[in-house]
C-alpha atoms as a PDB file:
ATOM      1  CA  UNK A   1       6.256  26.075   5.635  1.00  0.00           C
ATOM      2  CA  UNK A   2       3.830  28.206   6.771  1.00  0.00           C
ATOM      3  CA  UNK A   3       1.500  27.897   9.623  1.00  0.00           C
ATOM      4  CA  UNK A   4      -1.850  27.943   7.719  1.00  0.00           C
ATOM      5  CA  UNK A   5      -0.081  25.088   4.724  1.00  0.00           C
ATOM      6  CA  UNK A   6       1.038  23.524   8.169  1.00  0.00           C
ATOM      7  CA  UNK A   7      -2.518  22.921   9.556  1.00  0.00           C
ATOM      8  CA  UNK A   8      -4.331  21.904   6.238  1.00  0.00           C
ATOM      9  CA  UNK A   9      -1.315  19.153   5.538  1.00  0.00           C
ATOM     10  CA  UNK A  10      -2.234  18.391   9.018  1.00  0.00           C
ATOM     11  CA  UNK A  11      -6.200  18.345   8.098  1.00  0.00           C
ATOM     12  CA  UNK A  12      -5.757  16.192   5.199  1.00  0.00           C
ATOM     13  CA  UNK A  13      -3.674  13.437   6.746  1.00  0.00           C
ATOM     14  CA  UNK A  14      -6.381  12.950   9.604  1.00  0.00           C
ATOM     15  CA  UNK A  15      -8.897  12.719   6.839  1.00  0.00           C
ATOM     16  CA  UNK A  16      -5.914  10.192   5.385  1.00  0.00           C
ATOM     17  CA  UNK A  17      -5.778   8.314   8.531  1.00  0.00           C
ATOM     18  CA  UNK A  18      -9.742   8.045   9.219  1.00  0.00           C
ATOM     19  CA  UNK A  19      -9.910   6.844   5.769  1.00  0.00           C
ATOM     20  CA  UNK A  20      -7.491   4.070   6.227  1.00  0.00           C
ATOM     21  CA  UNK A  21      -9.749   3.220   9.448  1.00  0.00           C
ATOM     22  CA  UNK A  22     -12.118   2.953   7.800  1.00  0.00           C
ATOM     23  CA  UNK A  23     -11.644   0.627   5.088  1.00  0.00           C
ATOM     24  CA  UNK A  24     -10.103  -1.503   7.859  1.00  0.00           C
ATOM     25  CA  UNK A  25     -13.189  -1.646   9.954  1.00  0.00           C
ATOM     26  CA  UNK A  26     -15.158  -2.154   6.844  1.00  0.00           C
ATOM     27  CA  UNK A  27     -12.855  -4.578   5.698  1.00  0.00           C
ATOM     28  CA  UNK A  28     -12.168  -3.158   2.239  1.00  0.00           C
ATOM     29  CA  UNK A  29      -8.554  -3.580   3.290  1.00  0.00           C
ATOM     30  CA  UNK A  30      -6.658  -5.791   4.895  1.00  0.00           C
ATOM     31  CA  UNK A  31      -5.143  -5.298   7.975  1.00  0.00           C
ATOM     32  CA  UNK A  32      -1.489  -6.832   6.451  1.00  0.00           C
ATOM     33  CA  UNK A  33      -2.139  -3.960   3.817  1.00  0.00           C
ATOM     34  CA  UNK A  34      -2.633  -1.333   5.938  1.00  0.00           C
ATOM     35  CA  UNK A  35       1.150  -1.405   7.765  1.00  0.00           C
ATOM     36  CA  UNK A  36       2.265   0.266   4.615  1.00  0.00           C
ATOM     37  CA  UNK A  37      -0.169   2.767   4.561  1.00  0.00           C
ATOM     38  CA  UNK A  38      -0.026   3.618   7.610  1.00  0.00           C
ATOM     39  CA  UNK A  39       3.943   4.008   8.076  1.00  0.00           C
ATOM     40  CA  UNK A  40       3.430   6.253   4.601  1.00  0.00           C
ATOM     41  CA  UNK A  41       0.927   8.510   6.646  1.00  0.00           C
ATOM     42  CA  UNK A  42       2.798   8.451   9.977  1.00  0.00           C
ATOM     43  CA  UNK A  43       6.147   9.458   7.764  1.00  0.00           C
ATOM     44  CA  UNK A  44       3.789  12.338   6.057  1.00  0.00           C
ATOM     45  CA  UNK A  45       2.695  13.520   9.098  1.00  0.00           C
ATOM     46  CA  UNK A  46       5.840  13.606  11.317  1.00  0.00           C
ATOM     47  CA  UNK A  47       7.343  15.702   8.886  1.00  0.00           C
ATOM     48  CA  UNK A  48       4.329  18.159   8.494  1.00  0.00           C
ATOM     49  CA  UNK A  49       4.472  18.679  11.969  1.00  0.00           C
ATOM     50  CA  UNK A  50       8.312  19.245  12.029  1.00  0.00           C
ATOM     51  CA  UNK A  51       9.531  20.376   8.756  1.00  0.00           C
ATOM     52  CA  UNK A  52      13.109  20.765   9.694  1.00  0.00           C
ATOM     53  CA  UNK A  53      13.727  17.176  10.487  1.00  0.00           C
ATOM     54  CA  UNK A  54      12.907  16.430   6.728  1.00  0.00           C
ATOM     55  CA  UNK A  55      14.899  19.720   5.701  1.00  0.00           C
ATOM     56  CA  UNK A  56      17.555  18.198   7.433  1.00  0.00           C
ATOM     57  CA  UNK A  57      17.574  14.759   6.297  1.00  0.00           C
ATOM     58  CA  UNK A  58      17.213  15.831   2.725  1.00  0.00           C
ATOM     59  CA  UNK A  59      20.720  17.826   3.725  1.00  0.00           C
ATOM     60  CA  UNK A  60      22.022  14.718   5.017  1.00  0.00           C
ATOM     61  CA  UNK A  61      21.369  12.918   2.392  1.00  0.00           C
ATOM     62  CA  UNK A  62      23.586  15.343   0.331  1.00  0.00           C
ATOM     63  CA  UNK A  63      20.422  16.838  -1.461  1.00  0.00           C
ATOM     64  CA  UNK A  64      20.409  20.324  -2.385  1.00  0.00           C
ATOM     65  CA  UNK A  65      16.750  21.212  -3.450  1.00  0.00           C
ATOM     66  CA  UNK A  66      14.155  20.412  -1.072  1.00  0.00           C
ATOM     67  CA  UNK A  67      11.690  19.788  -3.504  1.00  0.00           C
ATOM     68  CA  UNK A  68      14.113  17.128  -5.558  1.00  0.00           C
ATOM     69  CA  UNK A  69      14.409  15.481  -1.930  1.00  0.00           C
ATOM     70  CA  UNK A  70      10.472  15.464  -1.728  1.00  0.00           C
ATOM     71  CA  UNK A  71      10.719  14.387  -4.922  1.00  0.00           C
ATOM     72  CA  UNK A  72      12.728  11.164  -4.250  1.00  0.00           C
ATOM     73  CA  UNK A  73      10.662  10.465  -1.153  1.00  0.00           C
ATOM     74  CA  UNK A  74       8.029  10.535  -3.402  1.00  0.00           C
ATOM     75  CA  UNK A  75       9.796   7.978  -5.410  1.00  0.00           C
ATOM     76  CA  UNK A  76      11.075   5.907  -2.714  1.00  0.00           C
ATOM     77  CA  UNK A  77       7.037   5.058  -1.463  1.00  0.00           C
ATOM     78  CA  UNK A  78       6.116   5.150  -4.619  1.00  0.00           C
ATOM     79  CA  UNK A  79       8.339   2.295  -5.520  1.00  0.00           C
ATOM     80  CA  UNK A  80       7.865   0.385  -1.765  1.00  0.00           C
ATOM     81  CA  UNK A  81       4.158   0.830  -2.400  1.00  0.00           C
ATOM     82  CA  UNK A  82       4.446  -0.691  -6.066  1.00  0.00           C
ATOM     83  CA  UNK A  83       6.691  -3.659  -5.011  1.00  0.00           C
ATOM     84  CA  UNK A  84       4.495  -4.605  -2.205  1.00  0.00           C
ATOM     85  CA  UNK A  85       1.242  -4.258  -4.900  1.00  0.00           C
ATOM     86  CA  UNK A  86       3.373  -6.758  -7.118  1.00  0.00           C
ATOM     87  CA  UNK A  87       3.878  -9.644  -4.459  1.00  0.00           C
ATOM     88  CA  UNK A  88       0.430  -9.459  -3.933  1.00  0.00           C
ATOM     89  CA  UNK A  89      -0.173 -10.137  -7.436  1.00  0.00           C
ATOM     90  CA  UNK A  90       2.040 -12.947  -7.522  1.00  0.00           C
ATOM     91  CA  UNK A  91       0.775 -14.661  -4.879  1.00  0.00           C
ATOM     92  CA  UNK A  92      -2.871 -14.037  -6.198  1.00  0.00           C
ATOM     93  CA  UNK A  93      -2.257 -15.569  -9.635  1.00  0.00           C
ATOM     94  CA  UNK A  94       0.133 -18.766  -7.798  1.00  0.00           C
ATOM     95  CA  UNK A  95      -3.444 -19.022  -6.145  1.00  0.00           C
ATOM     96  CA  UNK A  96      -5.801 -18.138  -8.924  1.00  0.00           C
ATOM     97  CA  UNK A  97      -3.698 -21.142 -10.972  1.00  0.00           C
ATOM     98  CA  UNK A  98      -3.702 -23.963  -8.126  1.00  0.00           C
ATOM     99  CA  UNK A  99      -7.589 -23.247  -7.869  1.00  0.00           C
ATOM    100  CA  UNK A 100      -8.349 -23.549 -11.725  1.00  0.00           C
ATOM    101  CA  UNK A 101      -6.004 -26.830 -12.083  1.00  0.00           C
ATOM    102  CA  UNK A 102      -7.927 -28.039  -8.607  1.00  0.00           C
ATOM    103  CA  UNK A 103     -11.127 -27.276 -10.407  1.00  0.00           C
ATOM    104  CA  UNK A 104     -10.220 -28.880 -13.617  1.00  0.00           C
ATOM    105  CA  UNK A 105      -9.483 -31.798 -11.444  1.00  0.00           C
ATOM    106  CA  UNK A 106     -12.915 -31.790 -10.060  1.00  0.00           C
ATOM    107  CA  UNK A 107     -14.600 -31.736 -13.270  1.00  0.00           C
ATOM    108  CA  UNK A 108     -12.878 -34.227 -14.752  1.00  0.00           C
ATOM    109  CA  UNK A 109     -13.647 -36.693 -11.754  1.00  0.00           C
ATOM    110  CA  UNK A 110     -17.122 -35.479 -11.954  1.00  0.00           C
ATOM    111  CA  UNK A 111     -17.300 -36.429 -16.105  1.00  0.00           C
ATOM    112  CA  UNK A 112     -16.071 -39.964 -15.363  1.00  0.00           C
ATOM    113  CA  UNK A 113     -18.457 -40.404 -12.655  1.00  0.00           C
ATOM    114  CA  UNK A 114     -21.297 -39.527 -14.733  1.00  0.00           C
ATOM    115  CA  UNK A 115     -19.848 -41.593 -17.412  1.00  0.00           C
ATOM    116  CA  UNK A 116     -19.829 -44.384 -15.441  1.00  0.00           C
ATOM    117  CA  UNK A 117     -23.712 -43.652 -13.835  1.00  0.00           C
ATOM    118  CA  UNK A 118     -24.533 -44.258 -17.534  1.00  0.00           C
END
């Protein structure tokens, strides 16, 4: 990789990082969000900064092209990033249901209390 590629990978994930920041401090996103991000930025910029531990690992992992192994680490948040995105889904619509059967609840009391008024 060379130097100058180095230092604008480097460039970009501080602008990554300060982003992140600063949804947190604005509260856009949540800090139990942000762990993901985060690791996905720290794992970005460890191997900007050394090049040959991800050449390396991509050997280790019996890969021959670098750029399939960057590739499949592409994949691999990809798919982390999509599976945490889904559980927060799920638990969003479990909650979205219990408060419309809660609020049907409500109204209903709320009808036979004003039928009874009458």
């Amino acid at each position: 990789m060379s130097t100058t590629l180095q230092l604008f990978m480097i460039c970009a994930e501080v602008l990554y990082f300060v982003l992140i920041f600063t949804f947190l401090k604005k509260k856009t996103l949540s800090l139990k969000y942000t762990f993901l991000w985060l690791f996905a930025g720290i794992v970005m910029l460890i191997f900007t900064i050394f090049p040959m531990l991800f050449v390396n690992l991509i050997k280790l992992c019996g890969v021959t092209s670098i750029m399939n192994g960057l590739f499949a680490l592409c994949i691999f948040f990809i798919i982390i990033i999509l599976m945490s995105l889904t559980s927060i889904v799920s638990k969003q619509t479990d909650r979205i249901r219990t408060l419309t059967q809660e609020n049907a609840i409500l109204e209903k009391r709320l009808r036979e209390l004003e039928e009874k008024d009458e």
